[in-house]
Structure formats: C-alpha cells, structure tokens
C-alpha atoms as a PDB file:
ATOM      1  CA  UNK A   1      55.158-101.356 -57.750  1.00  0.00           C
ATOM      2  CA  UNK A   2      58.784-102.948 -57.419  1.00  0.00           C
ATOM      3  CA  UNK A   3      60.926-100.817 -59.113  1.00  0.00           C
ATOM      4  CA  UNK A   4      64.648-102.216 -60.394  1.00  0.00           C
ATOM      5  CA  UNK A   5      67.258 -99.431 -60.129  1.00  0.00           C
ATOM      6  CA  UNK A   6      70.448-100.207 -61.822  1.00  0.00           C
ATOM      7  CA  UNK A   7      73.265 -97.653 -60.737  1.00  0.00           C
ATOM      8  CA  UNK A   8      77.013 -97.515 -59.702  1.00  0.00           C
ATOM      9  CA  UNK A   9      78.840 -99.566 -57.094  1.00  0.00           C
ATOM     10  CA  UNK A  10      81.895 -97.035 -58.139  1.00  0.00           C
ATOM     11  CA  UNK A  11      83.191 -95.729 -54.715  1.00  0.00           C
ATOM     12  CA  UNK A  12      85.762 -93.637 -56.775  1.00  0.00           C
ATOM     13  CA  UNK A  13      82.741 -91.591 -57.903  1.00  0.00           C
ATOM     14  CA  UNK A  14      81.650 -87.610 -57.071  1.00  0.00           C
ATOM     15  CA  UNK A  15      79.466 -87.597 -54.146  1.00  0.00           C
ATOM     16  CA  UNK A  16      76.869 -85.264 -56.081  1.00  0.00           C
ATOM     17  CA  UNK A  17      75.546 -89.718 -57.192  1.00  0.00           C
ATOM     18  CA  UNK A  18      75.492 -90.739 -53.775  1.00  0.00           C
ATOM     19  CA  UNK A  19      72.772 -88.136 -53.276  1.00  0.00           C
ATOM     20  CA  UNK A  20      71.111 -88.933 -56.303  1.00  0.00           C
ATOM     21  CA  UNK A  21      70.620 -92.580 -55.215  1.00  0.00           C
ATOM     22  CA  UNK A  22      69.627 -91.371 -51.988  1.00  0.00           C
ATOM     23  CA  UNK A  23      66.873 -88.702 -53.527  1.00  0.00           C
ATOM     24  CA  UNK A  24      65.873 -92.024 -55.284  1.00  0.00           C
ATOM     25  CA  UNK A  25      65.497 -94.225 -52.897  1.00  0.00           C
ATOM     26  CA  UNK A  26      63.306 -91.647 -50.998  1.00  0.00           C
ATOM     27  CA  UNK A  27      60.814 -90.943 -53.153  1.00  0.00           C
ATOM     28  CA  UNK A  28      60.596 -94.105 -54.027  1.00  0.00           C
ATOM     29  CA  UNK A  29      59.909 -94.898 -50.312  1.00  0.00           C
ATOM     30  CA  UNK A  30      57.222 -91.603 -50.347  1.00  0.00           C
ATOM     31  CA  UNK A  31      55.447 -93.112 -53.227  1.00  0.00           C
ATOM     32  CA  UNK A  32      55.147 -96.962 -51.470  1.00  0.00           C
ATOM     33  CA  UNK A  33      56.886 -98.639 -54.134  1.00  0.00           C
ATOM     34  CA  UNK A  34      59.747-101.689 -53.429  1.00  0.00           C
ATOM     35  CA  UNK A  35      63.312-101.055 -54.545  1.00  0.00           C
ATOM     36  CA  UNK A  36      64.926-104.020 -55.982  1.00  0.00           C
ATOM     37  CA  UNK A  37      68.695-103.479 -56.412  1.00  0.00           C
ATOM     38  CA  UNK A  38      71.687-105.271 -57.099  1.00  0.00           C
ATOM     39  CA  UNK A  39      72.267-106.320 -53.565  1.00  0.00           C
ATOM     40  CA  UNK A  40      75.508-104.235 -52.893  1.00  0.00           C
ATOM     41  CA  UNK A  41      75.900-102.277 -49.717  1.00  0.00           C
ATOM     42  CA  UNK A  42      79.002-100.121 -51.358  1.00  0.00           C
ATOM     43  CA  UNK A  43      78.445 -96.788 -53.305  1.00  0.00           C
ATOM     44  CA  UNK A  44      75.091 -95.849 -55.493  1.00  0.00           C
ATOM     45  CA  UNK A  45      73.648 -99.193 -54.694  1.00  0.00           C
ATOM     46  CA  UNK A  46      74.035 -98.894 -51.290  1.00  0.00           C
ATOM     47  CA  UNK A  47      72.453 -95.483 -50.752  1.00  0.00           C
ATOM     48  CA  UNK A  48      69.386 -96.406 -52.565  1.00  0.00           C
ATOM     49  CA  UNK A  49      68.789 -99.106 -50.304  1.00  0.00           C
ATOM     50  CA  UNK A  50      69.667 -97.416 -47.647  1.00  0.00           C
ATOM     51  CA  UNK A  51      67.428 -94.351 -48.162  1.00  0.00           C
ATOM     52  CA  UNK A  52      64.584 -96.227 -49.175  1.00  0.00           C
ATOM     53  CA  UNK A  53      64.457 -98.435 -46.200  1.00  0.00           C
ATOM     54  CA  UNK A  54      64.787 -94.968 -43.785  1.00  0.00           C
ATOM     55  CA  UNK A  55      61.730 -93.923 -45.651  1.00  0.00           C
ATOM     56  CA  UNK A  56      59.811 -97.325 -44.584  1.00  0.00           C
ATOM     57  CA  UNK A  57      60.626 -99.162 -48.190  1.00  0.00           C
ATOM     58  CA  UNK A  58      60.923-102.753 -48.834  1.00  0.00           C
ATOM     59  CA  UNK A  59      64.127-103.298 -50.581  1.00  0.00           C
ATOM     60  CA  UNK A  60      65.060-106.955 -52.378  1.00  0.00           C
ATOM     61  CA  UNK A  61      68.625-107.475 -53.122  1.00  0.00           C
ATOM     62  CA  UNK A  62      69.675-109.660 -56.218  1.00  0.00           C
ATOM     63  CA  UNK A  63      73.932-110.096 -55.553  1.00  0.00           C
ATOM     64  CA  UNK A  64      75.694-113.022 -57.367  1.00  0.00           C
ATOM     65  CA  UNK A  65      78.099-115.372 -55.005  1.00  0.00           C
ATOM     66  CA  UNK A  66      80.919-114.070 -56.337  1.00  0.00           C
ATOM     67  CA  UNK A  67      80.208-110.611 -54.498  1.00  0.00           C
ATOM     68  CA  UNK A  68      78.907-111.911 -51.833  1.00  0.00           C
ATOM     69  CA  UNK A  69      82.589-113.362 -51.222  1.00  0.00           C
ATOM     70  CA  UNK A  70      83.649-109.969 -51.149  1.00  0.00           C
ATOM     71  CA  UNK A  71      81.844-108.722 -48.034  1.00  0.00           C
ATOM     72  CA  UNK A  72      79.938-106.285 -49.835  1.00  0.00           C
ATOM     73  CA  UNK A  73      76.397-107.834 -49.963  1.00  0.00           C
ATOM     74  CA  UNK A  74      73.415-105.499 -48.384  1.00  0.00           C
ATOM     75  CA  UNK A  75      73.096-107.613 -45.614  1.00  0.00           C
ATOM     76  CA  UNK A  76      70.192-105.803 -44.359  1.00  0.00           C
ATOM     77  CA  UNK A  77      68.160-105.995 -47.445  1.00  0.00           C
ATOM     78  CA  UNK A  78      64.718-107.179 -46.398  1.00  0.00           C
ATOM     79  CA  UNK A  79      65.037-109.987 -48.902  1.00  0.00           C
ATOM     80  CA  UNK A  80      68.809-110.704 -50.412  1.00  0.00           C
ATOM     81  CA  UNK A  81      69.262-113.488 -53.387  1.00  0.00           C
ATOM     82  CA  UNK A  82      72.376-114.626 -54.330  1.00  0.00           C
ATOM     83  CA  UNK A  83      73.032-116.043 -57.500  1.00  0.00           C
ATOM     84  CA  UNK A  84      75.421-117.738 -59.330  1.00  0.00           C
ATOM     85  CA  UNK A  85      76.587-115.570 -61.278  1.00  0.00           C
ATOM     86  CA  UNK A  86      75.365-112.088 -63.064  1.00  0.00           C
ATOM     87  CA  UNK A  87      73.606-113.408 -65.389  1.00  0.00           C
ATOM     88  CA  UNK A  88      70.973-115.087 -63.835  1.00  0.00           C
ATOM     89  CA  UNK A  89      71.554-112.164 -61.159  1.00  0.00           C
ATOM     90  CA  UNK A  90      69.845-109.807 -64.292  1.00  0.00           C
ATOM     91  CA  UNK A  91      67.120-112.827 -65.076  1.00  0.00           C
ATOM     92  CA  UNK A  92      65.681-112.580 -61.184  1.00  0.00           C
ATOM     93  CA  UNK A  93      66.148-108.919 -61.151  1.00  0.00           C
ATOM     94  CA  UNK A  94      63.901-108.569 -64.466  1.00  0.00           C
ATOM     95  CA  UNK A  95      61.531-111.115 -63.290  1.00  0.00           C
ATOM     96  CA  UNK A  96      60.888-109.425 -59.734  1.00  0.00           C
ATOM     97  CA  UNK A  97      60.462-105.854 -61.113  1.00  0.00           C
ATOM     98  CA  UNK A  98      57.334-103.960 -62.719  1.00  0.00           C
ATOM     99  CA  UNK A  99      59.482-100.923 -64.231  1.00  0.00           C
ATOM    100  CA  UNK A 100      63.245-100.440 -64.531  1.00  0.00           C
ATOM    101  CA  UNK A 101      65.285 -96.897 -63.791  1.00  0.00           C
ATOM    102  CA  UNK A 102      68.782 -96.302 -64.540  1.00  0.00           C
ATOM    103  CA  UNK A 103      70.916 -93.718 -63.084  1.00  0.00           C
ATOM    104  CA  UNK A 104      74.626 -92.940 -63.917  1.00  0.00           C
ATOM    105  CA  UNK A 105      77.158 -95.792 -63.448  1.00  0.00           C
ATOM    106  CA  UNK A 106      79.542 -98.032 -65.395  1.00  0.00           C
ATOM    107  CA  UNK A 107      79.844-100.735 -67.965  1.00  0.00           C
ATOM    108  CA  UNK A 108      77.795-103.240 -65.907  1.00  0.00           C
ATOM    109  CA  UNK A 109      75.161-100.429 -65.631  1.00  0.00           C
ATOM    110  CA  UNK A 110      74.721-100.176 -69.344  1.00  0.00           C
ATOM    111  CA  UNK A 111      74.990-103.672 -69.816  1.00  0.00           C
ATOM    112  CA  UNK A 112      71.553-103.748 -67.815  1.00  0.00           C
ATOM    113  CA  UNK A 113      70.518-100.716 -69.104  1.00  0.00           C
ATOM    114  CA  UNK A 114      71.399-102.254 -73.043  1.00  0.00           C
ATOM    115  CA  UNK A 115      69.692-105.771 -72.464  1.00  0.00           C
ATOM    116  CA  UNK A 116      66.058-104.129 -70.512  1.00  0.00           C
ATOM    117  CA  UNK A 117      66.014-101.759 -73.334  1.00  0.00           C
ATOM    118  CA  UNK A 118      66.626-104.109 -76.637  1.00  0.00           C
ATOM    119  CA  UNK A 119      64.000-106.713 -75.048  1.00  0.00           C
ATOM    120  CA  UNK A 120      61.447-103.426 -74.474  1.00  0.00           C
ATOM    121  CA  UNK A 121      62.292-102.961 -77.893  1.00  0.00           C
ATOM    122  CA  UNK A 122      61.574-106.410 -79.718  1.00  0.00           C
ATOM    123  CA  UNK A 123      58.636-106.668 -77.286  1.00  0.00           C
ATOM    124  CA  UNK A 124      59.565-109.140 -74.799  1.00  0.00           C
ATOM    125  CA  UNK A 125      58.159-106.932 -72.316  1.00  0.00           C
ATOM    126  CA  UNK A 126      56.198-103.058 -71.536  1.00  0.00           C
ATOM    127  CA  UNK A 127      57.598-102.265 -68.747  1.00  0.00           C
ATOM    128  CA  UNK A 128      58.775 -98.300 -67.940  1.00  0.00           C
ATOM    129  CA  UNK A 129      62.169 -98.212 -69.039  1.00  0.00           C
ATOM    130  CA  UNK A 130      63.326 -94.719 -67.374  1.00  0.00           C
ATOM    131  CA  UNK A 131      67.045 -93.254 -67.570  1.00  0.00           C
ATOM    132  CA  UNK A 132      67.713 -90.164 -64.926  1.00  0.00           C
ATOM    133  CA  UNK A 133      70.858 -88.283 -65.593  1.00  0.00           C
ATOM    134  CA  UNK A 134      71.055 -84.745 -64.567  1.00  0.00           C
ATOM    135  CA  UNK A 135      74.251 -84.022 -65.547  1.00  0.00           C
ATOM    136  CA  UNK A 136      74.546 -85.683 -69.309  1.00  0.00           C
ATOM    137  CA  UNK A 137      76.548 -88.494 -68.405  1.00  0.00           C
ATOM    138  CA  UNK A 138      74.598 -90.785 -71.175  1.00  0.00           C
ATOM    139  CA  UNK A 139      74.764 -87.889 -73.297  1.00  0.00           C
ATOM    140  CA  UNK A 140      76.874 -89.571 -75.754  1.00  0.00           C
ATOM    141  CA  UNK A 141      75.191 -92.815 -76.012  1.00  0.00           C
ATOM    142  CA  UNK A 142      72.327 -91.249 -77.271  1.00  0.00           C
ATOM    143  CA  UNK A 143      74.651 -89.393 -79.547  1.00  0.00           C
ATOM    144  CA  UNK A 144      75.542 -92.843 -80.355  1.00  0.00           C
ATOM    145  CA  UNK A 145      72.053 -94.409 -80.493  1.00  0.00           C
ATOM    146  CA  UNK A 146      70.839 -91.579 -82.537  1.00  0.00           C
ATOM    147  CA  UNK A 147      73.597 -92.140 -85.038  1.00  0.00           C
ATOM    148  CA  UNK A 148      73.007 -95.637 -85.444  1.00  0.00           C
ATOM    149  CA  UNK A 149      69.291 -95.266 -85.890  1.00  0.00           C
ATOM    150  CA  UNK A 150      70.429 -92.826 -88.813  1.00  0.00           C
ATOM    151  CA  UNK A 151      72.643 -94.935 -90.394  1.00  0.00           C
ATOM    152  CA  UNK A 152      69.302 -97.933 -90.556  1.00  0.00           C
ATOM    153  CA  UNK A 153      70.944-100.115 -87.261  1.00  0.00           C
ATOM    154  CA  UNK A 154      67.583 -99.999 -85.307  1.00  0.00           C
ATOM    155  CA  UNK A 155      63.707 -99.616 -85.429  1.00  0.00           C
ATOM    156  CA  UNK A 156      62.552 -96.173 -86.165  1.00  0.00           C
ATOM    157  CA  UNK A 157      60.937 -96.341 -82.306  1.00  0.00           C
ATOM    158  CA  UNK A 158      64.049 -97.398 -80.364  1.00  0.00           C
ATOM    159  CA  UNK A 159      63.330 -94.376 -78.400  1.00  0.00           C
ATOM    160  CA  UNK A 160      59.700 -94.566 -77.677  1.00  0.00           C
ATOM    161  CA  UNK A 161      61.283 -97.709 -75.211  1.00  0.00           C
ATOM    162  CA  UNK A 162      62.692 -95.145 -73.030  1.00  0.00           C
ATOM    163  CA  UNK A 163      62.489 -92.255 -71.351  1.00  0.00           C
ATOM    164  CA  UNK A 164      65.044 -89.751 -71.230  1.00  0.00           C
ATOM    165  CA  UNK A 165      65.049 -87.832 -67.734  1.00  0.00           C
ATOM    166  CA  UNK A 166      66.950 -85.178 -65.708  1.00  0.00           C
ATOM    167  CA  UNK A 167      65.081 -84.879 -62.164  1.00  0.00           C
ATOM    168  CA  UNK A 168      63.968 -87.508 -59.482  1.00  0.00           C
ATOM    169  CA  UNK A 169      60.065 -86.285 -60.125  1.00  0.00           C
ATOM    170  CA  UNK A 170      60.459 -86.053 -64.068  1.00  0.00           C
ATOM    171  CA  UNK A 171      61.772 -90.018 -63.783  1.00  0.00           C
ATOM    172  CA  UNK A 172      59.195 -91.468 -61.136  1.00  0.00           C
ATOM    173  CA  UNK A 173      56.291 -89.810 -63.547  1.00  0.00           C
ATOM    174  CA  UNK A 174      57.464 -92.007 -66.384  1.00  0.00           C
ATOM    175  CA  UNK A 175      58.423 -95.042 -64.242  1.00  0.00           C
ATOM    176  CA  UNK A 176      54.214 -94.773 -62.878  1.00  0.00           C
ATOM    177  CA  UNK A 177      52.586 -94.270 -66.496  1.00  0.00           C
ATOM    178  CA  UNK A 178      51.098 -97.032 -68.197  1.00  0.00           C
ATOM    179  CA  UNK A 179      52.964 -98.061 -70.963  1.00  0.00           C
ATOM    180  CA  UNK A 180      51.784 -99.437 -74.905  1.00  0.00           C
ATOM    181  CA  UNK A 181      53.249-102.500 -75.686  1.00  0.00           C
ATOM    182  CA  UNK A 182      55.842-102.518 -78.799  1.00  0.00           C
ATOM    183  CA  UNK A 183      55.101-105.230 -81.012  1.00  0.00           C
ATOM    184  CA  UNK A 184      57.355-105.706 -83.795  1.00  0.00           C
ATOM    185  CA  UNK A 185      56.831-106.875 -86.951  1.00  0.00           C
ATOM    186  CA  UNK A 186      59.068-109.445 -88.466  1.00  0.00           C
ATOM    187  CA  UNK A 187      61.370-107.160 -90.386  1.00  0.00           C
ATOM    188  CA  UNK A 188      62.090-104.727 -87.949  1.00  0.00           C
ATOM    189  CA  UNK A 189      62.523-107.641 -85.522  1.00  0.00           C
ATOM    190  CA  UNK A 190      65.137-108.985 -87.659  1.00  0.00           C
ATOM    191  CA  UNK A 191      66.441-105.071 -87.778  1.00  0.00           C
ATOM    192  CA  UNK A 192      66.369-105.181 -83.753  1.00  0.00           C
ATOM    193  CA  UNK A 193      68.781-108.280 -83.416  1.00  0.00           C
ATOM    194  CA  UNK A 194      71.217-108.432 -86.640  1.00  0.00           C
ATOM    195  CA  UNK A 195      74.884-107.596 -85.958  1.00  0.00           C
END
C-alpha cells in the first residue's frame, strides 16, 4: 500500500513530533507499505522518510521547485518529483497514494488534510483518511467541524470520512481497513460545496 503522510516541516517544533514521524515511518516500514511524503528532508517530513527507509521502506518524494531551490529536498528519496508548484505537488501526491494519514503540523498540513477530506466526502474517492494526534492538537477543529455540522454547514457523515486517532497502531488499523464508498446524493452534494 503507498501511504501519503502529510505532517510538519516546522523545525521550531517540540521534539516529542520528530518521534512521532519517526514511530510512523517505522511501522510503516514493519508493515511493507511505501511512504509518499512531501519530499522535504527538514523536520516531521524528514524523519518519516528517514525512519521508513532504515526500516527497508520505499519512500517517493513529491517537493515543488520552489523548495527544491531552498536546499531542502529529500535528496535520498528513492523516487523525488518536483513540481511546479503545490498544487499540482497535492494532485501527484493524491494520485500516487492508496490511503492518506495526517499527523500534527501547520496551515499547509490542514490545507491537505481539508482538500483529501472534502473530496472523501463528496465521493471523489474511498480512500482511508486517518488523523493521529496524541496530544489534541486538532482538538479544536473538530470542535470546529462539529459546530458547523450543528449549525447545517455539512453532511450529517462528514465524520464517517475520517478517522480520529491517538496511537501509531490505532492509526495504521484504520489506514489498512477497507473502506465503503460515500456517495452523495445531489442535495447533500450541493450541502458539501456551498460557501
């Protein structure tokens, strides 16, 4: 399975999410799956890559020129794509992945999270959707999720797109189930992508 982990490329970050990407990209190794990453060699994104090659993982970096620039591509990704820029940097990530997991990071990590999850949602796609955060970092966005599914903004089964996890084991269970597809009708649809 190639499994897309979106996480932080923050290197101002606690080191208890270096570990985290690193107990990620482990099992992920044990469990003979290929990590597909954003292609960075800094922070979260570099420790998952890291850690899953040590364990014997094929790892496939997606990095946009623009970084590249920067000196902070994985250069020893077994496969690195650049691309123009981060949005077609999302559309080959999404294309070359069977599930998705999130861990903590920042605004370009909930951007990916935001668009895998509303296109679960309308039924673009079934693939796992799995969000591992141990220490309630994305605590209030569900706050926030939850309120706006009370107040009519989404479908009724936003949630059933994702899964909600707090340990390495919990998350890889969920990423490895097979999923129902959500199929939409045409109101909620229209409920899914107003606003």
């Amino acid at each position: 399975m190639f499994i897309c982990v979106f996480l932080a490329s923050s290197q101002k970050i606690d080191n208890k999410y270096l570990v985290l990407a690193e107990e990620v990209g482990a099992e992920l190794a044990r469990r003979g799956h290929t990590l597909v990453s954003g292609g960075a060699k800094v922070s979260c994104m570099g420790a998952v890559a890291r850690a899953a090659r040590a364990g014997g993982a094929r790892t496939i970096g997606v990095i946009p020129q623009a970084l590249v620039d920067i000196e902070v591509s994985d250069e020893a990704s077994d496969e690195l794509i650049v691309t123009t820029d981060m949005r077609e940097r999302k559309g080959v990530m999404d294309a070359r992945s069977d599930a998705f997991l999130v861990l903590p990071g920042g605004i370009g990590t909930l951007e990916e999270l935001f668009e895998i999850w509303t296109s679960r949602t309308i039924g673009l796609h079934d693939k796992p959707l799995v969000l591992l955060d141990p220490w309630g970092v994305y605590a209030p966005l569900r706050t926030l999720v939850e309120g706006m599914h009370e107040q009519g903004f989404t479908r009724p089964d936003v949630f059933d797109a994702i899964s909600w996890t707090t340990t390495v084991e919990e998350a890889f269970r969920h990423l490895e189930k097979t999923t129902t597809h959500l199929v939409p009708s045409a109101e909620e649809l229209g409920e899914a992508t107003a606003g």
